[in-house]
C-alpha atoms as a PDB file:
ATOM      1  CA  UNK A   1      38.024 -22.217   5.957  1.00  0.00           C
ATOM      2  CA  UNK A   2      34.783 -20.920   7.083  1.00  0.00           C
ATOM      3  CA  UNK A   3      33.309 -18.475   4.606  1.00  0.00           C
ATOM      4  CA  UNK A   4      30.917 -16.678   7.285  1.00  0.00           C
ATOM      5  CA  UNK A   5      30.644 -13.628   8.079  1.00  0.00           C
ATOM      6  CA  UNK A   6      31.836 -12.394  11.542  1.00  0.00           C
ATOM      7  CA  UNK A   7      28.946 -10.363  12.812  1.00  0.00           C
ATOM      8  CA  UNK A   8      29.317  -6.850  14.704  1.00  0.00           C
ATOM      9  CA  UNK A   9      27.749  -7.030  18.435  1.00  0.00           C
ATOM     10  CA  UNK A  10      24.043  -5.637  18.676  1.00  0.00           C
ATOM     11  CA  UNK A  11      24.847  -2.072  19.784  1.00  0.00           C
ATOM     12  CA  UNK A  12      22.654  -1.221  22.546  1.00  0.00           C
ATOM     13  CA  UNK A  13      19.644   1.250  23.366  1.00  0.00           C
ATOM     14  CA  UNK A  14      22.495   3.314  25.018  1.00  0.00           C
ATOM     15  CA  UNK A  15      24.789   3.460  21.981  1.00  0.00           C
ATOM     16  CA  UNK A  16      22.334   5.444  20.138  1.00  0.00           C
ATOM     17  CA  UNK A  17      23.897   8.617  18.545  1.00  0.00           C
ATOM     18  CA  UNK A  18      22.239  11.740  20.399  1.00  0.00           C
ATOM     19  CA  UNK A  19      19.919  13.212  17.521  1.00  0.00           C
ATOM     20  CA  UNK A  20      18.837   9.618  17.139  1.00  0.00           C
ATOM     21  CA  UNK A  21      17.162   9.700  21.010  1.00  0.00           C
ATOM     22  CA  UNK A  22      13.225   9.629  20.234  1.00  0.00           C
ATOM     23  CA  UNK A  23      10.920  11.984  22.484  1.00  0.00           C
ATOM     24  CA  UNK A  24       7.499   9.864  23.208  1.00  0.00           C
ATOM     25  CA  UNK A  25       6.497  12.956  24.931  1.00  0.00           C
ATOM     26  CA  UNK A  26       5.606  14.392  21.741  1.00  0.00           C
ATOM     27  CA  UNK A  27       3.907  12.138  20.081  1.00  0.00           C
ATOM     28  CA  UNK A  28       0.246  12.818  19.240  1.00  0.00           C
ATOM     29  CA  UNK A  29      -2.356   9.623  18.574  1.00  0.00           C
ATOM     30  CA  UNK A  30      -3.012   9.607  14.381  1.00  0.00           C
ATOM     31  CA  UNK A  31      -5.529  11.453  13.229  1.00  0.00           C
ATOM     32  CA  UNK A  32      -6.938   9.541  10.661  1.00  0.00           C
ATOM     33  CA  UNK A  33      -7.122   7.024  12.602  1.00  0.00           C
ATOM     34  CA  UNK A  34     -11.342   7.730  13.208  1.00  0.00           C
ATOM     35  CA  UNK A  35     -11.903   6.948   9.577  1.00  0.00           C
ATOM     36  CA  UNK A  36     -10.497   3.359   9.267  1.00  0.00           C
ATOM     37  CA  UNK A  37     -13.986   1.772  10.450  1.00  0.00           C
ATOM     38  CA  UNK A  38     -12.442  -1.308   8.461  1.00  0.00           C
ATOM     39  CA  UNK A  39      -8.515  -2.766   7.204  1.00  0.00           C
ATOM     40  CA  UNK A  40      -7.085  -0.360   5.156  1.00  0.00           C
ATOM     41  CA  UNK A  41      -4.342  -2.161   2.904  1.00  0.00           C
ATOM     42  CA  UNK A  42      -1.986   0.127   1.297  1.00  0.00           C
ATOM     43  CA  UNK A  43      -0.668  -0.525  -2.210  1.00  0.00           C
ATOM     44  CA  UNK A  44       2.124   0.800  -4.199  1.00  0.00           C
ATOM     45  CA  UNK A  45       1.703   1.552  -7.930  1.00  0.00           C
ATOM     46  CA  UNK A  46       4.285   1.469 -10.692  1.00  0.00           C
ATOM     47  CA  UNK A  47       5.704   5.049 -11.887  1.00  0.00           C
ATOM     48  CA  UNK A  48       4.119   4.300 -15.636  1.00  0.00           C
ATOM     49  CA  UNK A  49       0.356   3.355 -13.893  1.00  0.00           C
ATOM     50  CA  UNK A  50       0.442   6.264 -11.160  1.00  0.00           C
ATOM     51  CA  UNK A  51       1.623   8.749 -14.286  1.00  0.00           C
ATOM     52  CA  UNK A  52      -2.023   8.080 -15.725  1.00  0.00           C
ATOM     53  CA  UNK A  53      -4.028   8.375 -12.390  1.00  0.00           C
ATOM     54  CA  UNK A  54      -4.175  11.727 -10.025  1.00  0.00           C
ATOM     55  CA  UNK A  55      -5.548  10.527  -7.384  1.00  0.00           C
ATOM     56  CA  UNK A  56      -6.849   7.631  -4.883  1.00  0.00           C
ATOM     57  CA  UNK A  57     -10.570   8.211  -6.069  1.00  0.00           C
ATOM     58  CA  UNK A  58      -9.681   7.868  -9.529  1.00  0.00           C
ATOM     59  CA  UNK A  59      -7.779   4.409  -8.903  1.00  0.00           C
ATOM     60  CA  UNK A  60     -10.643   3.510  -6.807  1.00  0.00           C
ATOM     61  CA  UNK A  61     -13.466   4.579  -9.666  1.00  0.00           C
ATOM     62  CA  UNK A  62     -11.498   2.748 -12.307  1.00  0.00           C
ATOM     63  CA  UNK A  63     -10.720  -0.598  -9.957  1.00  0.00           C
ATOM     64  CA  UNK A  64     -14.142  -0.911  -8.965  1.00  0.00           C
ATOM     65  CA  UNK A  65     -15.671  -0.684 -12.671  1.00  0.00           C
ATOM     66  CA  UNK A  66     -13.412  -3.461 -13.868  1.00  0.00           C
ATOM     67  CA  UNK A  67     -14.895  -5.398 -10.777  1.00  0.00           C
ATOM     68  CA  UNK A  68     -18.453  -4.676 -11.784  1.00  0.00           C
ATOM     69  CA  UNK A  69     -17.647  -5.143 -15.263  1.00  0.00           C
ATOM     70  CA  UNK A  70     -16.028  -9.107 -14.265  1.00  0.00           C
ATOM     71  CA  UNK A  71     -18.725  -9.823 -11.887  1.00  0.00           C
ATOM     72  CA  UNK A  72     -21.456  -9.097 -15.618  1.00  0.00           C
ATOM     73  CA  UNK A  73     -19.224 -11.551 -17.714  1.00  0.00           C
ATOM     74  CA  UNK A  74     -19.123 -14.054 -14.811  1.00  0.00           C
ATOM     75  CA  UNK A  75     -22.762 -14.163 -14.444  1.00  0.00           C
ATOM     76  CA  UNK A  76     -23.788 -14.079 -18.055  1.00  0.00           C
ATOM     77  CA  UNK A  77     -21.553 -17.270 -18.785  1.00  0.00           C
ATOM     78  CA  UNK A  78     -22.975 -19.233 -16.589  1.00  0.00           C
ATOM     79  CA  UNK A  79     -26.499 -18.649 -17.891  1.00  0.00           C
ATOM     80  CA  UNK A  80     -26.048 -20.494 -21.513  1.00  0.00           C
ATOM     81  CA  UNK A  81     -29.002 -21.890 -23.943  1.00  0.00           C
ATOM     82  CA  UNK A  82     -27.982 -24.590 -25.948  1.00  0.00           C
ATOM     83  CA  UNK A  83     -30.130 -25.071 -29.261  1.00  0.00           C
ATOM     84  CA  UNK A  84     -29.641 -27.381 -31.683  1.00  0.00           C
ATOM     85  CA  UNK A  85     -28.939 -26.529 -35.461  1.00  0.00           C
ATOM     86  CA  UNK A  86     -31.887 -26.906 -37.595  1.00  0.00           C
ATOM     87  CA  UNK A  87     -30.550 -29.302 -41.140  1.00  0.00           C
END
């Protein structure tokens, strides 16, 4: 006995429910599009770290100290003086 499901057939474009139909007569080109010179990539914060930030710029200030502050430690370790003990 085959424990598969049976699968429903695809419904087609024409099956769609009537307040489903989409109007591309309406639609308008985004307007923030302009002001993505570059890839934006979206991410989603948990409910606990979003509840201590109000807004993008904030993330943003916060993120790119913590990069500033890594790129300092990097560089600093790599410069090292070894002396020898005097006895």
């Amino acid at each position: 006995m085959s424990k598969t499901a049976k699968r429903s057939p695809r419904p087609s474009v024409n099956d769609m429910r009537p307040e489903y139909e989409l109007d591309d007569s309406r639609a308008k080109p985004s307007r923030f599009a302009a002001h993505m010179d570059r890839p934006v990539v979206a991410v989603v914060l948990e409910p606990d770290v979003a509840s201590v930030f109000n807004s993008s710029a904030k993330v943003n200030a916060q993120l790119r100290s913590i990069i500033v502050a890594r790129t300092r430690r990097k560089h600093s370790s790599r410069v090292r003086s070894y002396r020898r003990k005097a006895g």
